[in-house]
Protein backbone atom coordinates (compact mmCIF):
# COMPACT_ATOMS: atom_id res chain seq x y z
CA UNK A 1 1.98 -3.66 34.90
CA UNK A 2 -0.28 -2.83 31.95
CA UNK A 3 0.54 1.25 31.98
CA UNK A 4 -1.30 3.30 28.81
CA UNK A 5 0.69 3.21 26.09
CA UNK A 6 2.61 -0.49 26.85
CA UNK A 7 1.41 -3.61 24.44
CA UNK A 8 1.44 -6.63 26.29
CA UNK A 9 3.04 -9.75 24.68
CA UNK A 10 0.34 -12.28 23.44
CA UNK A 11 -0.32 -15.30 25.49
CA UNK A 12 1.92 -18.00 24.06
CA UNK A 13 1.25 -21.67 24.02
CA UNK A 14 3.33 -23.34 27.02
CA UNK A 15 5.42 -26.18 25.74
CA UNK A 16 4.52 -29.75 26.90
CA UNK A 17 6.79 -31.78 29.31
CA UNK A 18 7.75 -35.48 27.25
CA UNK A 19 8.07 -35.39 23.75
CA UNK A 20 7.88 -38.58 22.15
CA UNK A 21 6.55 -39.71 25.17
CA UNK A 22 3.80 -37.28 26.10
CA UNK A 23 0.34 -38.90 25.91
CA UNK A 24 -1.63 -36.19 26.97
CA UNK A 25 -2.73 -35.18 23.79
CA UNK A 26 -3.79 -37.61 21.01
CA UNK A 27 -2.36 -38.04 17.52
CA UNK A 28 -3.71 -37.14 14.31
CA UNK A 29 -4.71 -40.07 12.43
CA UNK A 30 -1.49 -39.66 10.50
CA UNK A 31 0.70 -40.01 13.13
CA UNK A 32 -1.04 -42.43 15.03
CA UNK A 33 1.95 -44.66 14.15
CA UNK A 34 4.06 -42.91 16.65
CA UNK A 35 1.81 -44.91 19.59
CA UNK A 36 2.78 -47.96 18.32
CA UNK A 37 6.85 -47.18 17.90
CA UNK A 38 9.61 -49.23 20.18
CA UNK A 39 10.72 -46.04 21.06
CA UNK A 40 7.62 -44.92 23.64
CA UNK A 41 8.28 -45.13 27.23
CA UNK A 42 12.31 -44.83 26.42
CA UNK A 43 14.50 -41.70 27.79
CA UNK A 44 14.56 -38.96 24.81
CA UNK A 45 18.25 -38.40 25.66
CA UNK A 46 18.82 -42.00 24.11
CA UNK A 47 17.63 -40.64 20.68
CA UNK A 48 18.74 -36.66 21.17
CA UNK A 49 22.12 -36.19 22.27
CA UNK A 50 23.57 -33.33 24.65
CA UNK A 51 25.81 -30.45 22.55
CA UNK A 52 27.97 -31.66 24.64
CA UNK A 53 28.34 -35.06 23.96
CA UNK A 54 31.40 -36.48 22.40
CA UNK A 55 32.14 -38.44 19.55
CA UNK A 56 32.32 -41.74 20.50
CA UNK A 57 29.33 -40.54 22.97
CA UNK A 58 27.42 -40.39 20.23
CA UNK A 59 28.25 -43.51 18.31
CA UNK A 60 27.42 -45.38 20.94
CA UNK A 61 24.21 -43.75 21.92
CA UNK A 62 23.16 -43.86 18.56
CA UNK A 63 24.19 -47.61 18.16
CA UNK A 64 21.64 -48.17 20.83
CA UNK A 65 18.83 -46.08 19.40
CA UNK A 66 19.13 -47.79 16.32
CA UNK A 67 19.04 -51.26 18.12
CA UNK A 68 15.60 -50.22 19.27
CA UNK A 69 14.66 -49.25 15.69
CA UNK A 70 15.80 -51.98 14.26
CA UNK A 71 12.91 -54.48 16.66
CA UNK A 72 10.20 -51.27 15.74
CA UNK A 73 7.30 -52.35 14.03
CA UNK A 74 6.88 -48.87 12.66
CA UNK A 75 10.50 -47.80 11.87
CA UNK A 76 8.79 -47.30 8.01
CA UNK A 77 6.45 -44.69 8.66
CA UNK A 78 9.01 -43.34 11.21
CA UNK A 79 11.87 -42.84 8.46
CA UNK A 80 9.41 -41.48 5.70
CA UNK A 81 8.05 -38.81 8.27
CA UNK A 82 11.62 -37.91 9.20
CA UNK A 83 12.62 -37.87 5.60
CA UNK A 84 9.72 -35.68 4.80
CA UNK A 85 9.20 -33.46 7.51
CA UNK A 86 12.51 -33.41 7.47
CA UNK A 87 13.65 -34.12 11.10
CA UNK A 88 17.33 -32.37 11.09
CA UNK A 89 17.84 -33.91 14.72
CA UNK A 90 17.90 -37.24 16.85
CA UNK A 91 17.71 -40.94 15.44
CA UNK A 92 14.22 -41.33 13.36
CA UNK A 93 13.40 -44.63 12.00
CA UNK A 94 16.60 -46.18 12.13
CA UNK A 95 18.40 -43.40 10.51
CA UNK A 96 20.60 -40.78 12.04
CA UNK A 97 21.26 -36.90 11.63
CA UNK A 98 24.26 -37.74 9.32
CA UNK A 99 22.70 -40.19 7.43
CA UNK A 100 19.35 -37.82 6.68
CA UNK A 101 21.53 -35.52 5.94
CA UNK A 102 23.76 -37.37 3.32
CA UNK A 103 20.66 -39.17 1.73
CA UNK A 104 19.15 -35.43 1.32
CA UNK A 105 22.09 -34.09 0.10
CA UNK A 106 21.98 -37.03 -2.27
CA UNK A 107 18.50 -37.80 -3.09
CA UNK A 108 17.58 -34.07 -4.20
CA UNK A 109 14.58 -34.24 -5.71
CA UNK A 110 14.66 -38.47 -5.86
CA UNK A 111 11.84 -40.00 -3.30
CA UNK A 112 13.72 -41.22 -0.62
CA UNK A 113 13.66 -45.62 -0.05
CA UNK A 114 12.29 -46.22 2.82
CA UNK A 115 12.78 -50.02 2.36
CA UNK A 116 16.63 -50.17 3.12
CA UNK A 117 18.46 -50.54 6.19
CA UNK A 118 19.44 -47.86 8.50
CA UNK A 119 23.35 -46.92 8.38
């Protein structure tokens, strides 16, 4: 229904299905690290909770997604990218929301470690 006079909207990209799991499309050689993480082939909903989910919901989801971190031979890369980017949601290289968003909040301007252990 293109009438004279009426714009139509531009075409927009269509979003694609799998997240950290989608290997349609290759990597850029800087995150090539992501096809090596413990974390491919496992449920997104294990490492992004629901707005619904309760507290001790999300302790214990996150308690899990840090257990597969923690065996991840690229958790490193994984927490600088989320530190940098920054990723504001999900677990990331053995860190959590809350504890990206304290180390932030305390780090400003400081490099963050990515040596230590995840919280």
């Amino acid at each position: 229904m293109h009438g004279r006079g009426v714009r139509s909207m531009p075409n927009r990209r269509r979003a694609v299905p799998g997240g950290r799991n989608n290997t349609a499309r290759r990597a850029a050689a800087w995150t090539r690290w992501h096809e090596y993480a413990a974390c491919v082939g496992q449920p997104s909903g294990l490492f992004y909770g629901r707005e619904s989910e309760t507290a001790a919901e999300r302790v214990a989801r996150e308690q899990t997604a840090l257990a597969v971190c923690e065996r991840c031979p690229v958790r490193r890369q994984c927490r600088a990218h989320a530190m940098t980017l920054p990723e504001t949601y999900g677990v990331w290289g053995g860190t959590t929301e809350a504890h990206r968003r304290k180390s932030r909040h305390w780090s400003k301007g400081q490099p963050f470690d990515t040596s230590g252990r995840a919280s």
